[in-house]
C-alpha atoms as a PDB file:
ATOM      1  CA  UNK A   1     -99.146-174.373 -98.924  1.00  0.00           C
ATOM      2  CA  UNK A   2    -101.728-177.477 -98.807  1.00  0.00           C
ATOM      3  CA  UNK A   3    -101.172-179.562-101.685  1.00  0.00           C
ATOM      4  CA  UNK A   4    -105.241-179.833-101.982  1.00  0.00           C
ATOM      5  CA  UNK A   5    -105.254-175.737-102.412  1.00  0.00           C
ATOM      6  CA  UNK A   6    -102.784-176.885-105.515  1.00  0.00           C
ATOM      7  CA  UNK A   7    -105.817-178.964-106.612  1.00  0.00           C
ATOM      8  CA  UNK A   8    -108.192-176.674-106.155  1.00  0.00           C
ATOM      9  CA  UNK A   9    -106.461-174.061-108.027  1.00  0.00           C
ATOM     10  CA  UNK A  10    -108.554-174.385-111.478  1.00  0.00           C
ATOM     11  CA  UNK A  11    -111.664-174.477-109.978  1.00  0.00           C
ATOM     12  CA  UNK A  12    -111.071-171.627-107.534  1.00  0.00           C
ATOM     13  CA  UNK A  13    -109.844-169.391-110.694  1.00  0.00           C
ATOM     14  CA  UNK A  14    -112.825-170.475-112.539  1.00  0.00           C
ATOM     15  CA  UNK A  15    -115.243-169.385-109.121  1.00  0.00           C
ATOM     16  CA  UNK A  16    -113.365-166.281-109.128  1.00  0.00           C
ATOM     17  CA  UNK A  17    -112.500-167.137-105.256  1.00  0.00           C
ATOM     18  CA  UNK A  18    -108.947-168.073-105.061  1.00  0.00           C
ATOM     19  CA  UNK A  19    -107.990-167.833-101.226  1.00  0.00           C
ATOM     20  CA  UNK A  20    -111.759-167.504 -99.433  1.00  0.00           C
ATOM     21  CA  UNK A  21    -113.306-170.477 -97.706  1.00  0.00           C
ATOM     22  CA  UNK A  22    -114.506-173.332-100.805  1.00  0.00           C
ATOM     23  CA  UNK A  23    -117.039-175.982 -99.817  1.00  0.00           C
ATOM     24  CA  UNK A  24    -118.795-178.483-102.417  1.00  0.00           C
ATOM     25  CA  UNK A  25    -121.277-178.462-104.116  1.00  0.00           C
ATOM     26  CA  UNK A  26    -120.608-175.745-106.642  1.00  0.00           C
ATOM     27  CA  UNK A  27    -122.879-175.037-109.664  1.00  0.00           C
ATOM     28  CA  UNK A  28    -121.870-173.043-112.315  1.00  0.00           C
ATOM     29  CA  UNK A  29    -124.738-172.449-114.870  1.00  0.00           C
ATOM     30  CA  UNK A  30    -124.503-171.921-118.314  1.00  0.00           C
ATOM     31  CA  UNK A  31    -124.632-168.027-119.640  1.00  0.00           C
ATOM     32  CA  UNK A  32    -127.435-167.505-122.042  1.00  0.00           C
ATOM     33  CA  UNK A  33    -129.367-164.232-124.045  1.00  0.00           C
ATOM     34  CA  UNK A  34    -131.387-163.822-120.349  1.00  0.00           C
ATOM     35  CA  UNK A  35    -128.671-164.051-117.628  1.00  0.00           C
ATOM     36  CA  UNK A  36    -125.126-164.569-117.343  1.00  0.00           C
ATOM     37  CA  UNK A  37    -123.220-167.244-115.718  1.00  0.00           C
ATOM     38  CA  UNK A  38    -123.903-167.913-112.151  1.00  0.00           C
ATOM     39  CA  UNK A  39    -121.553-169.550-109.621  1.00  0.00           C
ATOM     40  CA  UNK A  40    -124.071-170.656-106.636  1.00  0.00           C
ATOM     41  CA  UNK A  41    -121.993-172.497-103.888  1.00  0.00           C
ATOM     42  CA  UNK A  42    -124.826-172.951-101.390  1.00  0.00           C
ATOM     43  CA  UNK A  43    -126.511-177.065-101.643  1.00  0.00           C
ATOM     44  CA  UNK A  44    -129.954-175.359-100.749  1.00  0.00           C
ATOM     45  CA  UNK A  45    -129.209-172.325-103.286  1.00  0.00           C
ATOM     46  CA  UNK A  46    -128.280-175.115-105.467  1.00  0.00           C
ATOM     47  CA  UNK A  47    -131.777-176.674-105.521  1.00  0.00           C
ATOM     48  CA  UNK A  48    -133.626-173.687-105.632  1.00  0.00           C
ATOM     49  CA  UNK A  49    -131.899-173.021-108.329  1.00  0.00           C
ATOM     50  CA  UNK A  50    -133.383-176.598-109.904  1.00  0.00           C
ATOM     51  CA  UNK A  51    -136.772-176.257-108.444  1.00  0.00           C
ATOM     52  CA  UNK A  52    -136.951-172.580-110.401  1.00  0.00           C
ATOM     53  CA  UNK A  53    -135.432-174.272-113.635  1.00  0.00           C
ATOM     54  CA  UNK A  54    -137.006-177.628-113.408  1.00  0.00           C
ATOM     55  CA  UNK A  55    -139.980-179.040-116.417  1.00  0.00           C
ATOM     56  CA  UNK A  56    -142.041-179.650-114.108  1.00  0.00           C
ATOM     57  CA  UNK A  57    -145.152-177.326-113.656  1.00  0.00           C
ATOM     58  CA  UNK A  58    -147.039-179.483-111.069  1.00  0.00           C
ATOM     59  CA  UNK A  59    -146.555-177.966-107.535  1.00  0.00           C
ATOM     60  CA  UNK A  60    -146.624-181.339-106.237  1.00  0.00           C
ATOM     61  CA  UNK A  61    -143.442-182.016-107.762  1.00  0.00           C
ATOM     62  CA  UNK A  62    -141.485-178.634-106.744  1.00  0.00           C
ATOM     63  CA  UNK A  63    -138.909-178.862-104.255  1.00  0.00           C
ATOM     64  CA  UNK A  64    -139.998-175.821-102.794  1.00  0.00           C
ATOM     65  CA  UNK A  65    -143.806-175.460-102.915  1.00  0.00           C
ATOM     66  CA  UNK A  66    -145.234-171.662-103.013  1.00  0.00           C
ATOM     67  CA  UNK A  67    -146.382-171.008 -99.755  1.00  0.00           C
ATOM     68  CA  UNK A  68    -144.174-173.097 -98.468  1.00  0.00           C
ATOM     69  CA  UNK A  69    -140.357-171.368 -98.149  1.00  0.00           C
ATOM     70  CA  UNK A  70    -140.164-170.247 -94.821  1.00  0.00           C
ATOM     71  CA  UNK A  71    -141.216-173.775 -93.776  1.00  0.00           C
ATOM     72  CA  UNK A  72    -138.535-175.068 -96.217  1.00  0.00           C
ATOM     73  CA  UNK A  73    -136.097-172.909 -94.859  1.00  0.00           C
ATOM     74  CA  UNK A  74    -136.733-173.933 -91.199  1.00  0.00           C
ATOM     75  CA  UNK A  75    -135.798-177.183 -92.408  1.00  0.00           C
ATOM     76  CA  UNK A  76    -132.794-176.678 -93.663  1.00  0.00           C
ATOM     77  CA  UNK A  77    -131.469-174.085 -91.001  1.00  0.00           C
ATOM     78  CA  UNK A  78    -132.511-177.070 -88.748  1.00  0.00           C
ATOM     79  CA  UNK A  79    -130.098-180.130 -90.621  1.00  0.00           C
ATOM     80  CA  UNK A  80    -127.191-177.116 -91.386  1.00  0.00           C
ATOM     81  CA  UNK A  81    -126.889-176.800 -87.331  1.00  0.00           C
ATOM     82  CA  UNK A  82    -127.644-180.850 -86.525  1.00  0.00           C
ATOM     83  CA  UNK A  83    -124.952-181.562 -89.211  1.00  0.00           C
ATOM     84  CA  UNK A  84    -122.449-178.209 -88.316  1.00  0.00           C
ATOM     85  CA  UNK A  85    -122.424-180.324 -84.343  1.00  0.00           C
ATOM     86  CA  UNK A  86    -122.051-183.933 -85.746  1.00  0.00           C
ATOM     87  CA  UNK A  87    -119.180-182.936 -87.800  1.00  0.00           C
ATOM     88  CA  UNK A  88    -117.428-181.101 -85.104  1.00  0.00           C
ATOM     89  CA  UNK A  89    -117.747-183.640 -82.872  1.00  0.00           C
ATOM     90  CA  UNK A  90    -116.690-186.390 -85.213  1.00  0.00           C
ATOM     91  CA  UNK A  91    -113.909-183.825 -86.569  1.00  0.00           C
ATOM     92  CA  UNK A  92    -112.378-183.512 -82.990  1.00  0.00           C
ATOM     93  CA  UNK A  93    -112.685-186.983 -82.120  1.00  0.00           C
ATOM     94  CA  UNK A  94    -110.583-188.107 -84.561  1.00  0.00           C
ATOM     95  CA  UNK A  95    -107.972-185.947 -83.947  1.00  0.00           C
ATOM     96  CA  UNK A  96    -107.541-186.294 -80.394  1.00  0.00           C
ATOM     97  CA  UNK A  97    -108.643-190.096 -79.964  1.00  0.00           C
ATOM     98  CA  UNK A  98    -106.606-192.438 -82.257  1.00  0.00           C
ATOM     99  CA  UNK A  99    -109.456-195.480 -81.918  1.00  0.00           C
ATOM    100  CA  UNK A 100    -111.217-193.436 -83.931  1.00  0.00           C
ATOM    101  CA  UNK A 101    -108.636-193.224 -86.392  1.00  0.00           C
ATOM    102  CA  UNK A 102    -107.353-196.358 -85.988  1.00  0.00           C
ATOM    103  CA  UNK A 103    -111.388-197.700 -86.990  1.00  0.00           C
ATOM    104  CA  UNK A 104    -111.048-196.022 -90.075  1.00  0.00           C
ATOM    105  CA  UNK A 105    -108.110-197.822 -91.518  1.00  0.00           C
ATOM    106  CA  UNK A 106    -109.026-200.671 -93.792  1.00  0.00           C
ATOM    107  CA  UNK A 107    -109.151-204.671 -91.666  1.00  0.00           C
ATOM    108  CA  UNK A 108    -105.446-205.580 -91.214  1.00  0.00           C
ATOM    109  CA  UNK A 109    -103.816-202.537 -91.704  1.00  0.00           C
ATOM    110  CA  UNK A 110    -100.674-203.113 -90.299  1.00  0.00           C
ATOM    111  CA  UNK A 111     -96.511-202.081 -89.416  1.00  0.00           C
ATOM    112  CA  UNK A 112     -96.005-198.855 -92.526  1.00  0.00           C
ATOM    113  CA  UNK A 113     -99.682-198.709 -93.543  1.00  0.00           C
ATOM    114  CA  UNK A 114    -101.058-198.339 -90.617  1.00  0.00           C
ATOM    115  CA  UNK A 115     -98.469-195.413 -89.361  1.00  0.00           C
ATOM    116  CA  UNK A 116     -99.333-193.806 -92.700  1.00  0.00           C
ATOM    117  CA  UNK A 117    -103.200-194.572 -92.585  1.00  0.00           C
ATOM    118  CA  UNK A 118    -103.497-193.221 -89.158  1.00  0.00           C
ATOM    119  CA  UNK A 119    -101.153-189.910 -89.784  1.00  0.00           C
ATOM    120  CA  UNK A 120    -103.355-189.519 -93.322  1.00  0.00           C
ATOM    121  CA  UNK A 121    -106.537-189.968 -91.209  1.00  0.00           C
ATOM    122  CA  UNK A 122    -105.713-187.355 -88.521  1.00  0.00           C
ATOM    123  CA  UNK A 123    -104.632-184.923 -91.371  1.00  0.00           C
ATOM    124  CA  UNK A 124    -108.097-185.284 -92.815  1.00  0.00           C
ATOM    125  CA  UNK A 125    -109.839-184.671 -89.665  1.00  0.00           C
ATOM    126  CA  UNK A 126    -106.915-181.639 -88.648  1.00  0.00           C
ATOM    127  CA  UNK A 127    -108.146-180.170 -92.156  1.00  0.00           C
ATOM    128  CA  UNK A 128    -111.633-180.148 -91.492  1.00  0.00           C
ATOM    129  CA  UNK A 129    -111.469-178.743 -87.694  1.00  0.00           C
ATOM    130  CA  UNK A 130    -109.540-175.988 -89.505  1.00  0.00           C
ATOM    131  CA  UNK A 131    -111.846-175.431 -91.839  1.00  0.00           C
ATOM    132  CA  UNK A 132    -115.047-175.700 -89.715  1.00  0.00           C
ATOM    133  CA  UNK A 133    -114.032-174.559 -86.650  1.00  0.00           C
ATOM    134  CA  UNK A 134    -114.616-173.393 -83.439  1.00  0.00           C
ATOM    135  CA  UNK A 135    -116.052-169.831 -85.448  1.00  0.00           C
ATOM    136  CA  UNK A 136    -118.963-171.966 -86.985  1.00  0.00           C
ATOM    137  CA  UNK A 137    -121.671-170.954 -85.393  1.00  0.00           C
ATOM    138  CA  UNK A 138    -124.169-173.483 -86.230  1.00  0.00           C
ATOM    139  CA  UNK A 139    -121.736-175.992 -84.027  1.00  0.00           C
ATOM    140  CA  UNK A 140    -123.346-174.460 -80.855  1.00  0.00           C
ATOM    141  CA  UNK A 141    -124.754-177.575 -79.192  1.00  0.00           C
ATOM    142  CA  UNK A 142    -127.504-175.379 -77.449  1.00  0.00           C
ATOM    143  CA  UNK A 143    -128.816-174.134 -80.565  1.00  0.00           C
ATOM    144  CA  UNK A 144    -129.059-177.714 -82.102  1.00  0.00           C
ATOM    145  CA  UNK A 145    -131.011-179.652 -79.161  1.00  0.00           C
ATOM    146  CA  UNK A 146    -133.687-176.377 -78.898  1.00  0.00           C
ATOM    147  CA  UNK A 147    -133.822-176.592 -82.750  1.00  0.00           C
ATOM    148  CA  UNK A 148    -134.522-180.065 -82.496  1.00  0.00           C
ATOM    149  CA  UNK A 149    -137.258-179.083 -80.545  1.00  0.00           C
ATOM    150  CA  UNK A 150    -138.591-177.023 -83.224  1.00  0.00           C
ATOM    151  CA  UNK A 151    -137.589-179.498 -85.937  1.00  0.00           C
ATOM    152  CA  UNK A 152    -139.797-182.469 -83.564  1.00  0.00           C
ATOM    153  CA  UNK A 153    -142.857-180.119 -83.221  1.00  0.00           C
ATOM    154  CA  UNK A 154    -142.610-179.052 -87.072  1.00  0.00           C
ATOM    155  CA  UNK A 155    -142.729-182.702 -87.911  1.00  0.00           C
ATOM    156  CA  UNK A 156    -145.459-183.669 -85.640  1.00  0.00           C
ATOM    157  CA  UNK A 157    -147.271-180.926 -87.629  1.00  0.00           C
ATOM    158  CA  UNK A 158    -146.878-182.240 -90.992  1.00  0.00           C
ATOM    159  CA  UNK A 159    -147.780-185.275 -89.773  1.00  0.00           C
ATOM    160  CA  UNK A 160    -151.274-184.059 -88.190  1.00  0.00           C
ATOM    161  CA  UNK A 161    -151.838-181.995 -91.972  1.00  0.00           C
ATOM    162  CA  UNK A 162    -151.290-185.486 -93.681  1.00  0.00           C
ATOM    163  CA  UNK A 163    -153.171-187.648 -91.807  1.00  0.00           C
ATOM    164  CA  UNK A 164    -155.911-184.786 -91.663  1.00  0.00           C
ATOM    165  CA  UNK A 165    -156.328-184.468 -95.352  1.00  0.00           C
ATOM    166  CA  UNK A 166    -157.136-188.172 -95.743  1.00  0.00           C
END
């Protein structure tokens, strides 16, 4: 057993999800007389959940304007899949190419340390291939450059609306 699933323990019990995948953030919202608690483990769920709770009542200051969520959406789906193939990448590099681990140890790192740095290093970067990977979809390389293609002509867009509303 990991000794980070040990850590994890209270907070999984609390989630109700003791043995399912757990990524952070994780927002647990207070129960009140309208709706009980909520555990929302999603970063973009998470904000919704802000933008729909926030004091603000000016659209210009929502998040996630009305009119506006698929838009939002193609956003996010957009830095989820960029991210996904970054992380993979970095993930496998520094499991299988010690410079990389080896640049991550603090200047001078020497003789023990370094043995133990490098070994702690690679264990981070084992735990997160295991965790995210090969059946993460969103790490498809394909599907990143033609979504940066979408992501490109999306911006390009927003651009043209600003500078045409001047």
């Amino acid at each position: 057993m990991s000794p980070f699933y040990m850590a994890e323990l209270p907070l999984r019990w609390r989630i109700g999800n003791l043995t399912g995948k757990m990524t952070a953030p994780i927002l647990i919202t207070a129960a009140d007389d309208k709706q009980p608690s909520q555990v929302i483990m999603d970063s973009t769920g998470i904000a919704k959940w802000a933008d729909q709770h926030s004091r603000s009542s000016t659209d210009n200051a929502r998040l996630f304007p009305e009119g506006c969520e698929e838009e939002v959406d193609r956003w996010v789906q957009a830095v989820d899949q960029a991210s996904s193939w970054l992380r993979q990448g970095l993930a496998n590099a520094g499991v299988n190419n010690p410079a990389v681990t080896a640049a991550l140890l603090p200047p001078g790192t020497s003789g023990l340390g370094a043995l133990i740095g490098r070994n702690m290093v690679r264990m981070s970067f084992t735990r997160v291939v295991k965790k995210y990977g090969p059946e993460d979809s969103k790490a498809d390389q394909d599907k990143v450059l033609r979504r940066d293609l979408l992501v490109t002509s999306m911006l390009l867009a927003v651009v043209q609306r600003a500078w045409c509303s001047r």
